[in-house]
Protein backbone atom coordinates (compact mmCIF):
# COMPACT_ATOMS: atom_id res chain seq x y z
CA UNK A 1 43.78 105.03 -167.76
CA UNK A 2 45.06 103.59 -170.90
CA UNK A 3 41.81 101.10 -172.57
CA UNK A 4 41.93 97.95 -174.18
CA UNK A 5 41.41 99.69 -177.42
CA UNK A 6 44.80 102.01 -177.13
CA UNK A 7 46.65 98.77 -176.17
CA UNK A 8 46.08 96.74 -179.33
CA UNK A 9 46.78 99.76 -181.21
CA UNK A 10 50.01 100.23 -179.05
CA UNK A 11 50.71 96.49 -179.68
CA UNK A 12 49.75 96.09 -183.35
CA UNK A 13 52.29 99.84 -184.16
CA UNK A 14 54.78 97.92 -181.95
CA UNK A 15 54.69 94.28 -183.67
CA UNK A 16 53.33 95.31 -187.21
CA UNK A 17 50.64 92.62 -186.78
CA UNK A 18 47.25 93.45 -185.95
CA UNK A 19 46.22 92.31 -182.18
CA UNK A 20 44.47 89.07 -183.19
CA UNK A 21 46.90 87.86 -185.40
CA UNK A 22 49.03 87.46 -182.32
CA UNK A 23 46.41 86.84 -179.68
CA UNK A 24 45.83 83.72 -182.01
CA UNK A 25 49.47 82.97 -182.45
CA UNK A 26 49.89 83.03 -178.67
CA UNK A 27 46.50 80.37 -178.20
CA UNK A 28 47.81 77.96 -180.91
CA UNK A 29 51.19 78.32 -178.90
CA UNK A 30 49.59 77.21 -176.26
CA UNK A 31 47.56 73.93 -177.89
CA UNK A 32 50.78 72.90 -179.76
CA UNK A 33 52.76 72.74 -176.20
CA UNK A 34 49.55 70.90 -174.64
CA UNK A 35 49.01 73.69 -172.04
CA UNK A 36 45.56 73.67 -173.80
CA UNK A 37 44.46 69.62 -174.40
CA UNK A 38 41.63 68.23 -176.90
CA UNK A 39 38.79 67.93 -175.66
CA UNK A 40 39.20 71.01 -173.00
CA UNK A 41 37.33 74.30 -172.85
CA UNK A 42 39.13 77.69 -173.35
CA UNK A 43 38.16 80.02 -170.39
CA UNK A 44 35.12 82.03 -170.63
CA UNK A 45 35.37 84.82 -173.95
CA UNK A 46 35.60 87.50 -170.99
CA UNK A 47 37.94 85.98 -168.43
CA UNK A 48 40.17 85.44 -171.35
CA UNK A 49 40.02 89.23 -173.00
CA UNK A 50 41.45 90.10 -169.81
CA UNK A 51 43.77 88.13 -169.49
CA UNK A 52 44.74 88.78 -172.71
CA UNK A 53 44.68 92.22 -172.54
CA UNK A 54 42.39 92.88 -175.66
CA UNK A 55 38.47 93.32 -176.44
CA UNK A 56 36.14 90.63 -176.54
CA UNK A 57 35.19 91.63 -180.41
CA UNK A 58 39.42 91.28 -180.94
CA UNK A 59 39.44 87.83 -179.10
CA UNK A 60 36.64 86.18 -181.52
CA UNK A 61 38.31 87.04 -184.43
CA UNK A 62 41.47 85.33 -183.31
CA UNK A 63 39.24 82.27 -181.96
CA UNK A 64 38.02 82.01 -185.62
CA UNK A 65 41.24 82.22 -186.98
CA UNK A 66 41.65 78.32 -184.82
CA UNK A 67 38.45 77.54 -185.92
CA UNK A 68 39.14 77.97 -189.40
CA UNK A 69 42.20 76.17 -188.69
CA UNK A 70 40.58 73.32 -187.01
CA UNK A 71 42.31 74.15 -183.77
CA UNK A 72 39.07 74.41 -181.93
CA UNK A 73 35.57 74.57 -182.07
CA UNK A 74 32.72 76.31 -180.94
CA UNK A 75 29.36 74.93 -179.04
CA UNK A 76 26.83 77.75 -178.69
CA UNK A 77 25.51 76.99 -175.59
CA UNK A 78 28.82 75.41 -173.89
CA UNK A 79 31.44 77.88 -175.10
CA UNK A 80 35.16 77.28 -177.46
CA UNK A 81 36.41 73.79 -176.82
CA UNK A 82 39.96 72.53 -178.01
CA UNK A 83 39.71 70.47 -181.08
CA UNK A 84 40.85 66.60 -181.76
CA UNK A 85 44.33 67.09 -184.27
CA UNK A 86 42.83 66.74 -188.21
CA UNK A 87 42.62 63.79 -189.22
CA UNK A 88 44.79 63.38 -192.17
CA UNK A 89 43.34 60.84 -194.91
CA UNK A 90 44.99 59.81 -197.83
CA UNK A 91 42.88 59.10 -201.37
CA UNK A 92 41.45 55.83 -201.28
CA UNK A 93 39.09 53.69 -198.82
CA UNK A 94 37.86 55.68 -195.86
CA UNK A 95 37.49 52.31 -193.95
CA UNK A 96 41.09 51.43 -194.46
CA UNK A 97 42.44 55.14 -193.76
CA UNK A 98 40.78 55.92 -190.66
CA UNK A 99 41.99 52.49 -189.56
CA UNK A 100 45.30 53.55 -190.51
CA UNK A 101 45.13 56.81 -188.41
CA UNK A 102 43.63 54.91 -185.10
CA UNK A 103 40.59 55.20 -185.40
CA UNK A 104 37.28 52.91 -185.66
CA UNK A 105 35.85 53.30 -189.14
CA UNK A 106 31.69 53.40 -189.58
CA UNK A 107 28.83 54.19 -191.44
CA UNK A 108 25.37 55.67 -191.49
CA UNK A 109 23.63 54.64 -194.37
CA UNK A 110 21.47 57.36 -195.03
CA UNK A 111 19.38 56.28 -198.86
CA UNK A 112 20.14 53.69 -201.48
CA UNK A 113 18.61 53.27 -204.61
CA UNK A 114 18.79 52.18 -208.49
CA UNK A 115 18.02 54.41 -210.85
CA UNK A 116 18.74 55.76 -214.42
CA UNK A 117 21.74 58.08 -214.68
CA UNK A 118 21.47 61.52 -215.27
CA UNK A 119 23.76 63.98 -217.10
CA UNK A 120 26.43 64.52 -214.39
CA UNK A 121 26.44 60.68 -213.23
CA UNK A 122 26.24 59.32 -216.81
CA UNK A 123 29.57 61.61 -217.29
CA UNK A 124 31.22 60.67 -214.57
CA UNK A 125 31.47 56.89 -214.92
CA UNK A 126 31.43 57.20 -219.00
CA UNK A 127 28.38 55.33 -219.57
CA UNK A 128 25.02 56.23 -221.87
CA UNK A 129 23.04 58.77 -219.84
CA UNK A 130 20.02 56.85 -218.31
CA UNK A 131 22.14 53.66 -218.18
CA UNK A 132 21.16 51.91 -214.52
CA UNK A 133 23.00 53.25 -211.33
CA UNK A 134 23.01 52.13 -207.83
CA UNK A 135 23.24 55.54 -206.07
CA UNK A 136 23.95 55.96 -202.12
CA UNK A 137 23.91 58.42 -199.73
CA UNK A 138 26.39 57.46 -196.18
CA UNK A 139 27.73 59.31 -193.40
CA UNK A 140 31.17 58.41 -192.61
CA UNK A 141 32.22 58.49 -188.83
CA UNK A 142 35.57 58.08 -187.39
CA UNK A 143 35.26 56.99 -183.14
CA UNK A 144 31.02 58.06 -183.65
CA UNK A 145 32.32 61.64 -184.56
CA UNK A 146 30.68 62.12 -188.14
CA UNK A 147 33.46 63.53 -190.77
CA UNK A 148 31.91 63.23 -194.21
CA UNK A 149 28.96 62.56 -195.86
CA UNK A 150 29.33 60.48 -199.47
CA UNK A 151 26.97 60.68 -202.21
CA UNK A 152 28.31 57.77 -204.13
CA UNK A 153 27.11 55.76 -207.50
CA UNK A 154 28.10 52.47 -208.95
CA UNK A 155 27.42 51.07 -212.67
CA UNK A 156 24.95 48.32 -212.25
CA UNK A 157 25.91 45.88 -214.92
CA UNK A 158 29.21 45.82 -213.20
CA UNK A 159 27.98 45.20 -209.39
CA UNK A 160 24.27 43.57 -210.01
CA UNK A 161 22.85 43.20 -206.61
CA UNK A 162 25.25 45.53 -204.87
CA UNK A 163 22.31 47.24 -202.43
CA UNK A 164 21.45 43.88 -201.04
CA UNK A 165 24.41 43.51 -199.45
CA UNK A 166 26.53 44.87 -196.29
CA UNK A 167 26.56 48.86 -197.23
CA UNK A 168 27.48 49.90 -193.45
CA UNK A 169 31.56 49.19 -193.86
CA UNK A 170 33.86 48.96 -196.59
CA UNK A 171 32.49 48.83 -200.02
CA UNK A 172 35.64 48.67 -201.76
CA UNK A 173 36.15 45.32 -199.63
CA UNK A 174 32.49 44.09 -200.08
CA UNK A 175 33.09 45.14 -204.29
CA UNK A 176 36.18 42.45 -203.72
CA UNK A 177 34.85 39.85 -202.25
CA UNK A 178 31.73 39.94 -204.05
CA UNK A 179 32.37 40.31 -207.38
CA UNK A 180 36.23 39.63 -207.47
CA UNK A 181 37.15 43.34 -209.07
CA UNK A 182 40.43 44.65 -208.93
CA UNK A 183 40.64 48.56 -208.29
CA UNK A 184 43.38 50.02 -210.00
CA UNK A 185 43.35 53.77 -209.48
CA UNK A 186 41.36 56.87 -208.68
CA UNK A 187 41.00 60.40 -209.94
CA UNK A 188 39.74 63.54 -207.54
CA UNK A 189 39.13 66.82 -207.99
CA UNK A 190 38.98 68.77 -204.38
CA UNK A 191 37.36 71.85 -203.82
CA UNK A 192 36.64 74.52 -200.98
CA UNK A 193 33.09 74.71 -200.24
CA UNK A 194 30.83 76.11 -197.85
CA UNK A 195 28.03 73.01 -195.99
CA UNK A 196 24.85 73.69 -196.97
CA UNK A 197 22.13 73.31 -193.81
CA UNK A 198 21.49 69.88 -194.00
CA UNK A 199 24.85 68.67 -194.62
CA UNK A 200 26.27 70.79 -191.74
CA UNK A 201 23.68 68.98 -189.40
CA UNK A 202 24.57 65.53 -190.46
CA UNK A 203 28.19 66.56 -189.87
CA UNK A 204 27.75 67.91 -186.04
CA UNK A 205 28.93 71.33 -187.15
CA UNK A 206 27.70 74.90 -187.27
CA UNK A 207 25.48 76.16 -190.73
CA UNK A 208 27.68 77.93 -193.37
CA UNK A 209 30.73 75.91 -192.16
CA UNK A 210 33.73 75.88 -194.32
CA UNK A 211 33.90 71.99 -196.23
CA UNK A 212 36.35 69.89 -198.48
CA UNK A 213 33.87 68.52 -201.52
CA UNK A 214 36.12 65.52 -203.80
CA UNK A 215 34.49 64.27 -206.45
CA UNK A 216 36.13 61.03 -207.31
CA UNK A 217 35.96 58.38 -209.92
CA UNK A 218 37.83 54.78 -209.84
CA UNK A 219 38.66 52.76 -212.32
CA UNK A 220 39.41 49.01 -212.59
CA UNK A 221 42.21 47.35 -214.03
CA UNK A 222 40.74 46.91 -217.28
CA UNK A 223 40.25 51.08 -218.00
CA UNK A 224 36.20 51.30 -216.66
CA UNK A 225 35.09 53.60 -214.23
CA UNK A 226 32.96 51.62 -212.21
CA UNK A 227 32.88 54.42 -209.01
CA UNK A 228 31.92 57.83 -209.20
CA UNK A 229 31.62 59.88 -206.20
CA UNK A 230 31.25 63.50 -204.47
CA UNK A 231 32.24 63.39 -201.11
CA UNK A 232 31.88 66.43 -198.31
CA UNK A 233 34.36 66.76 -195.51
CA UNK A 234 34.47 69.00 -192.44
CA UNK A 235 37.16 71.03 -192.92
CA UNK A 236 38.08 71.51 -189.39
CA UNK A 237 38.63 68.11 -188.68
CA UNK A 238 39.68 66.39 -191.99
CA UNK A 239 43.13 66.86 -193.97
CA UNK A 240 42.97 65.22 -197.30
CA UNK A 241 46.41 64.18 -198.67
CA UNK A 242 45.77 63.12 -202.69
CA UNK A 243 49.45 62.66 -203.42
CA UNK A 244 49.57 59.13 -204.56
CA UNK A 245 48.05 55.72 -206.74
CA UNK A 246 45.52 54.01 -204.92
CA UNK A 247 46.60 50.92 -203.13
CA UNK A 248 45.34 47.96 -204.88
CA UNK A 249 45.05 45.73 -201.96
């Protein structure tokens, strides 16, 4: 009798692609054509080897290969769900995007403080270090599901008051109406990180799970950075597109 084993070796000298390259080609088949719909478990890891014709140790490294993707996810009591499409957000307000995609923007206001900038900060927004800050820590949620958590700071001479007002929606619109400012454009540099324990928490996903960190700074028609910001994104579930000016409206 021929074992699993001996068949992905057979299959892999056949196709010239190791066994869970395809086995994960043939799942993500199966999402894209909606045989397999958000929100829906995959069968159980074993009734699926079989049917699949490959080990159980084969069939979680193609299941990682989707998560990695952000084609599904994995609960470690419940099993391998299929995952909600990415949600693709261009630079600018997270409010306005996720409104933009469908969704219901929010926000979980985590600290908020004023303090004197340090090094990093004081860099960031081109201002004196120890020059007055409002710093603030939110997580951002699209439908209740959490995708990001901001860690953002603000020069105080150019918002005074800024933490006594609304900081659970959109503070690019509360910056607006408050003190009339007119945001011109943002910079961002975007990098591939890996969530941290407490970040991974706040974010509803597992510990050592792969993230999208932009650290941002926006500027105001006149030339001053009044924004700068380092924002951490789940990586399965967030596509960030950085491709164009920030809309001024």
């Amino acid at each position: 009798m021929v074992g699993r084993r001996e068949t992905e070796e057979f299959t892999r000298a056949k196709s010239g692609e190791p066994a869970y390259v395809r086995i994960a080609g043939e799942l993500r088949s199966r999402i894209d054509d909606g045989e397999l719909t958000p929100g829906t478990p995959l069968p159980a890891e074993r009734d699926l080897s079989v049917e699949l014709g490959v080990s159980r140790m084969t069939l979680r490294r193609a299941l990682g290969v989707l998560e990695n993707e952000g084609r599904v996810h994995r609960d470690a009591t419940r099993g391998t769900f299929v995952s909600e499409p990415r949600v693709r957000l261009r630079l600018g307000s997270f409010s306005q995007e996720i409104a933009r995609a469908g969704g219901n923007p929010g926000a979980e206001l985590l600290w908020a403080e004023e303090r004197p900038a340090d090094e990093t900060v004081a860099a960031g927004l081109g201002i004196p270090a120890g020059s007055p800050v409002y710093a603030l820590r939110r997580v951002r949620r699209s439908n209740d599901e959490p995708l990001a958590v901001e860690t953002t700071y603000y020069r105080a001479d150019l918002v005074p008051g800024l933490l006594d007002g609304d900081l659970a929606g959109s503070l690019w619109d509360e910056l607006r109406a408050r003190f009339d400012l007119i945001i011109a454009r943002t910079s961002a540099e975007l990098e591939v990180v890996v969530l941290d324990a407490d970040d991974a928490r706040r974010l509803g996903t597992r510990r050592a799970a792969g993230g999208l960190q932009l650290t941002r700074r926006t500027f105001l028609a006149a030339g001053d950075c009044f924004e700068f910001a380092v924002d951490l994104y789940r990586a399965d579930r967030v596509s960030l597109i950085i491709d164009r000016a920030v809309d001024a409206e």
